[in-house]
PDB file of N, CA and C in Angstrom:
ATOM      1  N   UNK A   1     -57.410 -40.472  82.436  1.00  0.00           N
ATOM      2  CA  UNK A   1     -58.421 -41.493  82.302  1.00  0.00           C
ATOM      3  C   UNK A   1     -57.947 -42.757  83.002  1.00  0.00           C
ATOM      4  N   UNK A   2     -58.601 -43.205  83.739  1.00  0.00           N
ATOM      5  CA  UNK A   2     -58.166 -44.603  84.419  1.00  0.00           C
ATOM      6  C   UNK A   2     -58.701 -45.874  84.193  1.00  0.00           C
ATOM      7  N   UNK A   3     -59.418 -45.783  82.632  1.00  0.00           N
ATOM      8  CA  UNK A   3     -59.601 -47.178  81.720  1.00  0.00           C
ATOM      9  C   UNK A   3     -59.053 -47.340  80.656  1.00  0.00           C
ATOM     10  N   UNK A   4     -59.125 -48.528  80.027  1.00  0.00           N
ATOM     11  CA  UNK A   4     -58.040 -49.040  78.652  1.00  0.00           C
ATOM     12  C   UNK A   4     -59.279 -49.237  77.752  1.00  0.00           C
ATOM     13  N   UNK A   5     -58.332 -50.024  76.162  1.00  0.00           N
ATOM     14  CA  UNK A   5     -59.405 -50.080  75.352  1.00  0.00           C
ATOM     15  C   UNK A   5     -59.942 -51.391  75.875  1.00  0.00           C
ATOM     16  N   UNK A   6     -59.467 -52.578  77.175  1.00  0.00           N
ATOM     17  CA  UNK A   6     -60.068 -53.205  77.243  1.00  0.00           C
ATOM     18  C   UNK A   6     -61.249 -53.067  78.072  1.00  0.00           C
ATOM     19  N   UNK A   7     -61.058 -52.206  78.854  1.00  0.00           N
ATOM     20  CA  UNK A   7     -62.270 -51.956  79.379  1.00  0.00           C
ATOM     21  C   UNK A   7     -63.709 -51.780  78.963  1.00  0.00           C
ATOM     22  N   UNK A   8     -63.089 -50.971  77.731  1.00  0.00           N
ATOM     23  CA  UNK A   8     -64.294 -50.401  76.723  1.00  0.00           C
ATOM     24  C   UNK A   8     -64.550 -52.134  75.524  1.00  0.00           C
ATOM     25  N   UNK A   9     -63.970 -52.305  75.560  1.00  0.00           N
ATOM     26  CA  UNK A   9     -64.646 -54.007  74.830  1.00  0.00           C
ATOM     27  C   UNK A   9     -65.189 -54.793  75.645  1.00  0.00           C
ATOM     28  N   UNK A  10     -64.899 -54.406  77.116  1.00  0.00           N
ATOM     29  CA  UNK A  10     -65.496 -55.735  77.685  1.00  0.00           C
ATOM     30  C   UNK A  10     -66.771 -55.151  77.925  1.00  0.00           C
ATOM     31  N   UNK A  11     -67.250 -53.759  77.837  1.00  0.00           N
ATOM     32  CA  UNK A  11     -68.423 -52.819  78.035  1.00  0.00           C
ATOM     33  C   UNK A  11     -69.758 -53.088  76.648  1.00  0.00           C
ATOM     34  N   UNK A  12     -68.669 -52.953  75.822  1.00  0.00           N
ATOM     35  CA  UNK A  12     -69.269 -53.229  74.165  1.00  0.00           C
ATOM     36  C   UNK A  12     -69.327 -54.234  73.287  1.00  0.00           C
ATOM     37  N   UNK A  13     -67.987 -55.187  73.435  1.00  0.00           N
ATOM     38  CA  UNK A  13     -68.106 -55.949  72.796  1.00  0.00           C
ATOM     39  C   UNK A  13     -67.086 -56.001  71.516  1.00  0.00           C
ATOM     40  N   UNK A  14     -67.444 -56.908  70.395  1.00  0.00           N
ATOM     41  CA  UNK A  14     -66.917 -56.850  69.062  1.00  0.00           C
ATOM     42  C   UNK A  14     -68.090 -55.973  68.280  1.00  0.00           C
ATOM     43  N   UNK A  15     -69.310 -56.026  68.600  1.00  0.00           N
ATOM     44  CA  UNK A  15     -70.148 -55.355  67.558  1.00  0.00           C
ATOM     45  C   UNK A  15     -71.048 -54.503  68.943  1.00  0.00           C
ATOM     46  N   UNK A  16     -71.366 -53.626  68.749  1.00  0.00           N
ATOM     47  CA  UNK A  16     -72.285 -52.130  69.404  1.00  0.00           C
ATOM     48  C   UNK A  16     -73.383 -51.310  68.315  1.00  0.00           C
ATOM     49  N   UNK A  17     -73.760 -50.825  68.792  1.00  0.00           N
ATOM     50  CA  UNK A  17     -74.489 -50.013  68.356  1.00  0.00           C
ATOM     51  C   UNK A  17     -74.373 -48.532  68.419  1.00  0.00           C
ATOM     52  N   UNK A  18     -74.388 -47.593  68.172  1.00  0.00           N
ATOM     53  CA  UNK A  18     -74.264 -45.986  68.463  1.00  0.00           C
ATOM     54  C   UNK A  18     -75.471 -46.146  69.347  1.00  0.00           C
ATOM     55  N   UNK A  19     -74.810 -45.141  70.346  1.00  0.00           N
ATOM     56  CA  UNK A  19     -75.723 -44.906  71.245  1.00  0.00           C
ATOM     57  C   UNK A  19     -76.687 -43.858  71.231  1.00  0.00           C
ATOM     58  N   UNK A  20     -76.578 -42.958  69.999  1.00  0.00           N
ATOM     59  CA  UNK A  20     -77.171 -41.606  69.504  1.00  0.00           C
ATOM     60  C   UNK A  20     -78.187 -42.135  68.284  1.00  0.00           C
ATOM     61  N   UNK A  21     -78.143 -42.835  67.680  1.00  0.00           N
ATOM     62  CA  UNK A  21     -78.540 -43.307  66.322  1.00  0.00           C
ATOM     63  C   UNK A  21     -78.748 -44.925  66.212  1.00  0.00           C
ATOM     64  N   UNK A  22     -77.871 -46.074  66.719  1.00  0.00           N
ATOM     65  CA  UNK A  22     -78.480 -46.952  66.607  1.00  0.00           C
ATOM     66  C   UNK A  22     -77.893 -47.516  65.714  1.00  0.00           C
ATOM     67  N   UNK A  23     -77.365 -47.143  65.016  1.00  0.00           N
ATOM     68  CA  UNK A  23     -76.317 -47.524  63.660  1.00  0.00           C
ATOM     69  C   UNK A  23     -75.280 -48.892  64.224  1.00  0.00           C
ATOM     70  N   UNK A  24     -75.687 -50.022  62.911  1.00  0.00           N
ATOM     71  CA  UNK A  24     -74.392 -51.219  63.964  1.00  0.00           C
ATOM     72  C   UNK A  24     -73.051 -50.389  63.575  1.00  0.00           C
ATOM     73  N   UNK A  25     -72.191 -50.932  64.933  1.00  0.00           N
ATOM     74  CA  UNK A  25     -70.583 -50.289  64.782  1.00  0.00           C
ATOM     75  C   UNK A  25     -69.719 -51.453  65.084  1.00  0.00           C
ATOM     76  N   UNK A  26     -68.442 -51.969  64.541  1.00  0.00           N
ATOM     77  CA  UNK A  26     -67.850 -52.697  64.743  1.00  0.00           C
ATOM     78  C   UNK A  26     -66.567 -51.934  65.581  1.00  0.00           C
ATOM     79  N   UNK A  27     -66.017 -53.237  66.376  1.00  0.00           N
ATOM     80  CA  UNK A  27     -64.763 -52.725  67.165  1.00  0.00           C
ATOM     81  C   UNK A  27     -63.644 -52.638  66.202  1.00  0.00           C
ATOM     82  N   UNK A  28     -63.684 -53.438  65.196  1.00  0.00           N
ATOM     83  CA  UNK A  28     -62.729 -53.217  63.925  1.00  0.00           C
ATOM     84  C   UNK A  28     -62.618 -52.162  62.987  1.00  0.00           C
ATOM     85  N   UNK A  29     -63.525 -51.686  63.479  1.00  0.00           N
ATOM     86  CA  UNK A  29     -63.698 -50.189  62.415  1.00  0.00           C
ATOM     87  C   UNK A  29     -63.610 -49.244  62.981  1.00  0.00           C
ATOM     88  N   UNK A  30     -62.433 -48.065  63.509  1.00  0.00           N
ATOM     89  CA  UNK A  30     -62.580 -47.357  64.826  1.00  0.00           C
ATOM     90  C   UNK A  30     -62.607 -46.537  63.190  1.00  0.00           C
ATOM     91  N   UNK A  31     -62.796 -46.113  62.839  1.00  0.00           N
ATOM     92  CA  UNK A  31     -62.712 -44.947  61.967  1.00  0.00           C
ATOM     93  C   UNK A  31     -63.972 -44.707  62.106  1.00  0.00           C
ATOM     94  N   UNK A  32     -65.301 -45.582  62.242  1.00  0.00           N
ATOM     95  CA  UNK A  32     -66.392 -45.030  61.936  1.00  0.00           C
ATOM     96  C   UNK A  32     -66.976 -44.910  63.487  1.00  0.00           C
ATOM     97  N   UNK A  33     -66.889 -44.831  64.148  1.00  0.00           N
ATOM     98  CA  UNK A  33     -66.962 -44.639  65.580  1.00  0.00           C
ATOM     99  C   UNK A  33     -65.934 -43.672  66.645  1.00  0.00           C
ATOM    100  N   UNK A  34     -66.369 -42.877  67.192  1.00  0.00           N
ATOM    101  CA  UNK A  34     -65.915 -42.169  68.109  1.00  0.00           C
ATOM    102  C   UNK A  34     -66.212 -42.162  69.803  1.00  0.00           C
ATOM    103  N   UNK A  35     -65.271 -42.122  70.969  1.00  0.00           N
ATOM    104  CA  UNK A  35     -65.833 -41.600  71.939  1.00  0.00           C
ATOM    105  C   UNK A  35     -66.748 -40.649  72.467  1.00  0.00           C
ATOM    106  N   UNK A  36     -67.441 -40.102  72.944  1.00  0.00           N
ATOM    107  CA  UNK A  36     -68.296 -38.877  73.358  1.00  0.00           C
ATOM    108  C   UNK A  36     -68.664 -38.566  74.765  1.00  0.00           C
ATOM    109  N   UNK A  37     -68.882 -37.587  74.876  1.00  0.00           N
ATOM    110  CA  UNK A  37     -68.857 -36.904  76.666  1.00  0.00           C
ATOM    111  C   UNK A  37     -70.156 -36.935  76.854  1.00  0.00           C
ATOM    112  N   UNK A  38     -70.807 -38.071  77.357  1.00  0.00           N
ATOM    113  CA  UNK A  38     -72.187 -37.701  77.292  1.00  0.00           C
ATOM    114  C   UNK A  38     -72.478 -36.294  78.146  1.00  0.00           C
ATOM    115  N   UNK A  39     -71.859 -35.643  79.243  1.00  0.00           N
ATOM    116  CA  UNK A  39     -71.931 -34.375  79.818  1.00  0.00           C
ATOM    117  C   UNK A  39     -70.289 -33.860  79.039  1.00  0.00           C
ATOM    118  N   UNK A  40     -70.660 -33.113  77.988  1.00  0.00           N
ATOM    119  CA  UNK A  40     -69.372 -32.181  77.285  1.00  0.00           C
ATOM    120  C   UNK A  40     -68.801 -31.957  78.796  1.00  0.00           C
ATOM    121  N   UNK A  41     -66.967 -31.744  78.302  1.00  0.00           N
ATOM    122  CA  UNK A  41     -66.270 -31.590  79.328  1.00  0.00           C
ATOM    123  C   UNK A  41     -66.503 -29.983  79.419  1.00  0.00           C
ATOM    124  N   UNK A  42     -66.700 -29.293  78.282  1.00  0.00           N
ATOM    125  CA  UNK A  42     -66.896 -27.474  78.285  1.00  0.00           C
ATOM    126  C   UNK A  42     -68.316 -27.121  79.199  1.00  0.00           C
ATOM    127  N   UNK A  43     -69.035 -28.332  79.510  1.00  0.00           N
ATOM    128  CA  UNK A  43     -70.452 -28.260  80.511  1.00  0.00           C
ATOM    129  C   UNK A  43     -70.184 -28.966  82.086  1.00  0.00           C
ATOM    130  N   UNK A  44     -68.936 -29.204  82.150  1.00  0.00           N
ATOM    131  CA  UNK A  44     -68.775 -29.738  83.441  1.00  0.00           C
ATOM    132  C   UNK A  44     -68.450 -31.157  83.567  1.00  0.00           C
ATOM    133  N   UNK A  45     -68.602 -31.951  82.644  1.00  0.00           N
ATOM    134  CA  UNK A  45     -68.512 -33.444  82.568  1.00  0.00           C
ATOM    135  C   UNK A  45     -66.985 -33.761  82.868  1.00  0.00           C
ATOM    136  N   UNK A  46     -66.932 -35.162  83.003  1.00  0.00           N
ATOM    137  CA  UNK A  46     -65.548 -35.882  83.242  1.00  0.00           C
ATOM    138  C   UNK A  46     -65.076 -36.483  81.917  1.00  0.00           C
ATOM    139  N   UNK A  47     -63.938 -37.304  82.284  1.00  0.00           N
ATOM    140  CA  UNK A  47     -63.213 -37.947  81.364  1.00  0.00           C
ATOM    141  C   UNK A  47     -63.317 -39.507  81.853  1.00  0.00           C
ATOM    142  N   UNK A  48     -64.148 -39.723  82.802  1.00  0.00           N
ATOM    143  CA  UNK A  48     -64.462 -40.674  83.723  1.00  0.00           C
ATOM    144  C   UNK A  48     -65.143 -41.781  82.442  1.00  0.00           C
ATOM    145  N   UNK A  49     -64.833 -43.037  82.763  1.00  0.00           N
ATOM    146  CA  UNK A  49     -65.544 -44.023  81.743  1.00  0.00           C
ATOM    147  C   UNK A  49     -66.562 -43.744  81.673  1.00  0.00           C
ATOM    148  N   UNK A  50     -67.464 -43.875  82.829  1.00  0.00           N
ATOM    149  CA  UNK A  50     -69.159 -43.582  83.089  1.00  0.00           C
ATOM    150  C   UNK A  50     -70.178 -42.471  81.779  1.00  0.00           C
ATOM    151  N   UNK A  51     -68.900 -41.488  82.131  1.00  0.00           N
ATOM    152  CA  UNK A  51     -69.566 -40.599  81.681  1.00  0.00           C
ATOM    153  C   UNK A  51     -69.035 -40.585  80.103  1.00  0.00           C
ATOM    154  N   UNK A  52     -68.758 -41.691  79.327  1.00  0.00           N
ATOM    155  CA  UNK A  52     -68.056 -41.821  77.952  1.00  0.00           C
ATOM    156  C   UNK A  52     -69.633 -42.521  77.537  1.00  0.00           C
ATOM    157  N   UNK A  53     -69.235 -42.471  75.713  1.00  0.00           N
ATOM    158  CA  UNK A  53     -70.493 -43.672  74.994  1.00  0.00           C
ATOM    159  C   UNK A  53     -69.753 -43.645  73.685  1.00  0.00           C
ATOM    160  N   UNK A  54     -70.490 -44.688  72.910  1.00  0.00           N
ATOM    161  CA  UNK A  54     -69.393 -44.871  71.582  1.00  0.00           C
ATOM    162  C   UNK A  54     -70.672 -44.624  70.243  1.00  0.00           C
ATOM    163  N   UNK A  55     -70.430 -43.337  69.690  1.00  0.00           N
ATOM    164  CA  UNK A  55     -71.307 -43.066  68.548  1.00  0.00           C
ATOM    165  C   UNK A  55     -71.337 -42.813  67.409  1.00  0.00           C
ATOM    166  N   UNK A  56     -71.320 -42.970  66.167  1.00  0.00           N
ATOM    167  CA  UNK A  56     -71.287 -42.774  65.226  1.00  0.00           C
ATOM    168  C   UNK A  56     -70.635 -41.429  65.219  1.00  0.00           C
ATOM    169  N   UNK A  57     -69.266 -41.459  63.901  1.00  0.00           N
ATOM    170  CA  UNK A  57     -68.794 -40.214  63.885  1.00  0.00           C
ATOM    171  C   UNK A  57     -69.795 -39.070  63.061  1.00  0.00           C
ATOM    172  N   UNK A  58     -70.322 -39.453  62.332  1.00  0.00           N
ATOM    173  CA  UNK A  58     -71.373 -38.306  61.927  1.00  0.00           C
ATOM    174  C   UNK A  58     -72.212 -37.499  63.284  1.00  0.00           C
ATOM    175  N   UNK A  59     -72.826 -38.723  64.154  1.00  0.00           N
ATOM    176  CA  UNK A  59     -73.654 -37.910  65.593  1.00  0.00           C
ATOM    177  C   UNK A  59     -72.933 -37.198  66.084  1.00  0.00           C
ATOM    178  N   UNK A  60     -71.460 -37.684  66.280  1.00  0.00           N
ATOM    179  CA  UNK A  60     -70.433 -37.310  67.163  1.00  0.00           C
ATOM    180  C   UNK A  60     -69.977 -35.906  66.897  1.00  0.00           C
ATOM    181  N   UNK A  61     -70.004 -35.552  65.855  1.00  0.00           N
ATOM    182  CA  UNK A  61     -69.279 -34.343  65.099  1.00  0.00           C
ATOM    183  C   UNK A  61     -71.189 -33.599  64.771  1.00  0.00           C
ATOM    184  N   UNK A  62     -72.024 -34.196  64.582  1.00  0.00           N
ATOM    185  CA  UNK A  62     -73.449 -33.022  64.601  1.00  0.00           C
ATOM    186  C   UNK A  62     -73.587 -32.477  66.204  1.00  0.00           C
ATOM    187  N   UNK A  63     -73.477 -33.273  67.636  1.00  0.00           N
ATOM    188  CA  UNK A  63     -73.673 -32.872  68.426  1.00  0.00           C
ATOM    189  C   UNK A  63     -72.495 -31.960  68.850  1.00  0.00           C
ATOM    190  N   UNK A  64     -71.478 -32.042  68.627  1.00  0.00           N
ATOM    191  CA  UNK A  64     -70.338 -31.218  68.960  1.00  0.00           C
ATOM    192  C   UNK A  64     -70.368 -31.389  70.881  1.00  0.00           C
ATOM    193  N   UNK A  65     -70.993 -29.654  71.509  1.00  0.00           N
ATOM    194  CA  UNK A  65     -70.468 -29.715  73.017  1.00  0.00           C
ATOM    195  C   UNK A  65     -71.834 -29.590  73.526  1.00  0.00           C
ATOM    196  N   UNK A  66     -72.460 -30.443  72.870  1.00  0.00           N
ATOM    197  CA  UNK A  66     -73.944 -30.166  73.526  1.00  0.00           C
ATOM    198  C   UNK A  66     -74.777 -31.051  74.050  1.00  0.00           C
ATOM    199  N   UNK A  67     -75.653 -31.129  75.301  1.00  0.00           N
ATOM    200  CA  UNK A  67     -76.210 -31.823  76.485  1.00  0.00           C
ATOM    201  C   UNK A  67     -76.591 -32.892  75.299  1.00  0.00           C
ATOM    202  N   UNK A  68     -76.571 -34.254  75.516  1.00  0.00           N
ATOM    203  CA  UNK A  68     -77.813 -35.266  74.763  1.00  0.00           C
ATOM    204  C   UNK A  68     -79.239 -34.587  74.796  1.00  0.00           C
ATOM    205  N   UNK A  69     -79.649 -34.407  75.761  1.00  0.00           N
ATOM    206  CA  UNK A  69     -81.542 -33.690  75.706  1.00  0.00           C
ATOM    207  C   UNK A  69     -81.028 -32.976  74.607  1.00  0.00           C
ATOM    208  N   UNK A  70     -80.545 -31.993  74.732  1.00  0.00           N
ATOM    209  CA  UNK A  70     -80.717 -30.486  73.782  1.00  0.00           C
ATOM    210  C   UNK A  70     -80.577 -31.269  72.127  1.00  0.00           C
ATOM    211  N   UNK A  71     -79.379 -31.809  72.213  1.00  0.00           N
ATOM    212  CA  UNK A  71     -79.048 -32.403  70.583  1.00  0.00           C
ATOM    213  C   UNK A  71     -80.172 -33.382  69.993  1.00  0.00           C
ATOM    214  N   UNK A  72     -81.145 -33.969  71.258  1.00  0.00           N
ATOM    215  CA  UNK A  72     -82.085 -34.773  70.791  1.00  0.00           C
ATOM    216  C   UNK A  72     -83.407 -33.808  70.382  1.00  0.00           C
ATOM    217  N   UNK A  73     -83.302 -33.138  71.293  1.00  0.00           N
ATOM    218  CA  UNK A  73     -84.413 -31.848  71.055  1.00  0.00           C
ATOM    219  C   UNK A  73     -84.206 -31.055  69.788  1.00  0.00           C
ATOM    220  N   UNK A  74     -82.739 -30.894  69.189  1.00  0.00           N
ATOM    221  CA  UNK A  74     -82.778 -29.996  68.043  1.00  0.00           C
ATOM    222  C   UNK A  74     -82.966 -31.109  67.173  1.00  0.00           C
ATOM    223  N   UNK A  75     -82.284 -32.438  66.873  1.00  0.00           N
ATOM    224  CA  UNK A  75     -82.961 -33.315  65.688  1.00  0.00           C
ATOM    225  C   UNK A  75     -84.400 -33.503  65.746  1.00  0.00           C
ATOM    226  N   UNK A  76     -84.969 -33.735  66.892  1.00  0.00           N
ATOM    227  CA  UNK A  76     -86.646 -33.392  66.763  1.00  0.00           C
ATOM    228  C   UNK A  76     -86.947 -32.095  65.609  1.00  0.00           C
ATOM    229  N   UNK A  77     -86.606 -30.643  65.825  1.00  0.00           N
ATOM    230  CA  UNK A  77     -87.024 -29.751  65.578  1.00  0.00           C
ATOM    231  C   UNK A  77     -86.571 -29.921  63.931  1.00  0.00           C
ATOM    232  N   UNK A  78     -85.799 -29.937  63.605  1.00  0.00           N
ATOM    233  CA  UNK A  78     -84.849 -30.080  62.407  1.00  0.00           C
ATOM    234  C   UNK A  78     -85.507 -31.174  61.495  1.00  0.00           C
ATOM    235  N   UNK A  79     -86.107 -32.195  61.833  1.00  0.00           N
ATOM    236  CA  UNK A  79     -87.332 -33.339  61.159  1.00  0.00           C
ATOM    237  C   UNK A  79     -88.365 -32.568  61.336  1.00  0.00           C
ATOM    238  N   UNK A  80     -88.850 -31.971  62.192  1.00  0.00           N
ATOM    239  CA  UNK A  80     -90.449 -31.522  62.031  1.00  0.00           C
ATOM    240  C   UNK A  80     -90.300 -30.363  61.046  1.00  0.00           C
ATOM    241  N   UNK A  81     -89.281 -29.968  61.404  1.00  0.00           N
ATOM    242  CA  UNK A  81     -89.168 -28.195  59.976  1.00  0.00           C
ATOM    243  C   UNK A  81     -89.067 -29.299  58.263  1.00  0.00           C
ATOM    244  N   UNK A  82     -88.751 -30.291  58.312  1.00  0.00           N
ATOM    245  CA  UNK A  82     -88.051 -30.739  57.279  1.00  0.00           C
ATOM    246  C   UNK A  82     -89.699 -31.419  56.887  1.00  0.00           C
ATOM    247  N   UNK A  83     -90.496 -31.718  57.557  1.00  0.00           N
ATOM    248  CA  UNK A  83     -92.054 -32.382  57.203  1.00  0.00           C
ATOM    249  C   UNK A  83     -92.706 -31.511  57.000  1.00  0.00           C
ATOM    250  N   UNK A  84     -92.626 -30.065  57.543  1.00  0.00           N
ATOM    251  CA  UNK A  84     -93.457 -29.085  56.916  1.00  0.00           C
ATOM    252  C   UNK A  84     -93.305 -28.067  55.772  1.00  0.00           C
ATOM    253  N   UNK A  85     -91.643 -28.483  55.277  1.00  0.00           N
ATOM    254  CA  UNK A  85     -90.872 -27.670  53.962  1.00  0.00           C
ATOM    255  C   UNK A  85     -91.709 -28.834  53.035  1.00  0.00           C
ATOM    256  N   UNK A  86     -91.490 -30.276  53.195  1.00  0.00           N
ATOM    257  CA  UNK A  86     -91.949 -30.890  52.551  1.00  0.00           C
ATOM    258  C   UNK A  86     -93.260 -31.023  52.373  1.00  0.00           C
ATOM    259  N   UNK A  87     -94.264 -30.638  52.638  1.00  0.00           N
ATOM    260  CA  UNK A  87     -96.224 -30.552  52.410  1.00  0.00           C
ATOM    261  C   UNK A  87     -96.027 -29.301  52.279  1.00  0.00           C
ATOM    262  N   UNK A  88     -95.436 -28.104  51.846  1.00  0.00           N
ATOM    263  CA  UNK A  88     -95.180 -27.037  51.121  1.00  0.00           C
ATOM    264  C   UNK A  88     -94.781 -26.937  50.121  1.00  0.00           C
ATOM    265  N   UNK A  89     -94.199 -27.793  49.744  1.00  0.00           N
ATOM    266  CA  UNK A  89     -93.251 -27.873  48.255  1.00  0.00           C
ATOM    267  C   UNK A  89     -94.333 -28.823  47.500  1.00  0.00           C
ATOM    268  N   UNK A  90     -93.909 -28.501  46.260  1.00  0.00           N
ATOM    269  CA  UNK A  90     -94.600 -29.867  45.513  1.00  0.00           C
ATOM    270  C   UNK A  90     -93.446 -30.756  45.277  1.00  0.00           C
TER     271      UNK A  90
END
Protein backbone atom coordinates (compact mmCIF):
# COMPACT_ATOMS: atom_id res chain seq x y z
CA UNK A 1 0.00 0.00 0.00
CA UNK A 2 1.56 3.35 -0.72
CA UNK A 3 -0.70 5.52 1.76
CA UNK A 4 -0.60 6.21 5.61
CA UNK A 5 -3.25 6.78 8.15
CA UNK A 6 -2.60 10.31 7.24
CA UNK A 7 -3.63 10.14 4.10
CA UNK A 8 -6.83 8.56 5.01
CA UNK A 9 -7.66 11.62 7.59
CA UNK A 10 -6.85 14.10 5.33
CA UNK A 11 -9.55 12.12 2.88
CA UNK A 12 -12.09 11.84 5.94
CA UNK A 13 -11.44 13.82 8.44
CA UNK A 14 -12.09 13.55 12.40
CA UNK A 15 -15.78 12.57 11.84
CA UNK A 16 -17.11 10.45 8.36
CA UNK A 17 -19.76 8.74 7.65
CA UNK A 18 -19.94 4.91 6.40
CA UNK A 19 -20.00 4.86 3.08
CA UNK A 20 -22.45 1.70 2.92
CA UNK A 21 -24.98 2.91 5.57
CA UNK A 22 -24.40 6.40 6.48
CA UNK A 23 -23.86 5.76 10.09
CA UNK A 24 -21.64 8.86 11.80
CA UNK A 25 -18.02 7.26 12.44
CA UNK A 26 -15.40 8.87 14.38
CA UNK A 27 -11.55 8.71 13.65
CA UNK A 28 -11.27 7.95 17.42
CA UNK A 29 -13.16 4.99 17.35
CA UNK A 30 -11.33 2.59 14.90
CA UNK A 31 -13.07 -0.30 16.52
CA UNK A 32 -16.29 0.65 15.01
CA UNK A 33 -15.09 1.24 11.55
CA UNK A 34 -13.23 -0.77 9.08
CA UNK A 35 -11.40 -0.47 5.68
CA UNK A 36 -13.16 -2.13 2.58
CA UNK A 37 -12.28 -3.11 -1.08
CA UNK A 38 -14.80 -1.42 -2.79
CA UNK A 39 -13.73 -4.06 -5.86
CA UNK A 40 -12.94 -7.31 -3.30
CA UNK A 41 -9.32 -8.15 -3.90
CA UNK A 42 -10.81 -12.12 -4.56
CA UNK A 43 -12.77 -10.03 -7.72
CA UNK A 44 -9.75 -8.37 -9.03
CA UNK A 45 -9.54 -5.13 -7.03
CA UNK A 46 -6.37 -3.38 -5.58
CA UNK A 47 -5.01 -2.42 -2.35
CA UNK A 48 -4.68 0.99 -4.04
CA UNK A 49 -6.21 3.97 -1.77
CA UNK A 50 -8.77 4.72 -4.60
CA UNK A 51 -10.12 1.68 -4.50
CA UNK A 52 -10.45 1.63 -0.31
CA UNK A 53 -13.78 3.29 1.74
CA UNK A 54 -14.32 3.39 5.48
CA UNK A 55 -17.63 1.46 6.68
CA UNK A 56 -19.23 0.43 9.42
CA UNK A 57 -17.97 -2.89 10.83
CA UNK A 58 -21.35 -4.51 10.80
CA UNK A 59 -21.64 -3.52 6.59
CA UNK A 60 -18.14 -4.50 6.44
CA UNK A 61 -18.44 -8.04 7.77
CA UNK A 62 -22.45 -8.41 6.00
CA UNK A 63 -20.84 -7.63 2.61
CA UNK A 64 -17.86 -9.87 3.06
CA UNK A 65 -16.20 -10.34 -0.90
CA UNK A 66 -18.94 -8.97 -2.68
CA UNK A 67 -19.33 -6.20 -5.64
CA UNK A 68 -21.18 -2.95 -3.79
CA UNK A 69 -24.15 -3.34 -6.67
CA UNK A 70 -24.69 -6.99 -5.68
CA UNK A 71 -24.55 -6.30 -1.66
CA UNK A 72 -26.85 -3.29 -2.39
CA UNK A 73 -29.07 -5.44 -4.52
CA UNK A 74 -29.28 -8.26 -1.84
CA UNK A 75 -30.21 -5.61 1.12
CA UNK A 76 -32.90 -4.42 -1.34
CA UNK A 77 -34.18 -8.03 -1.63
CA UNK A 78 -33.76 -8.96 2.10
CA UNK A 79 -36.18 -5.57 3.11
CA UNK A 80 -38.67 -6.34 0.48
CA UNK A 81 -38.89 -10.25 1.74
CA UNK A 82 -38.93 -8.73 5.29
CA UNK A 83 -42.28 -6.24 4.16
CA UNK A 84 -44.00 -9.08 2.78
CA UNK A 85 -43.30 -11.70 5.96
CA UNK A 86 -44.57 -8.72 7.70
CA UNK A 87 -48.40 -8.05 5.89
CA UNK A 88 -48.48 -11.91 6.34
CA UNK A 89 -48.08 -12.23 9.85
CA UNK A 90 -50.35 -10.64 12.23
Amino acid sequence: MKFNYTDVYEKYGENFKCELTGRPLKWREPGAYEYDHIVPVSKGGSNEFENLQIVCRQANRAKGDMMQDDFIRLCRQVIEHAKTNEEIEP
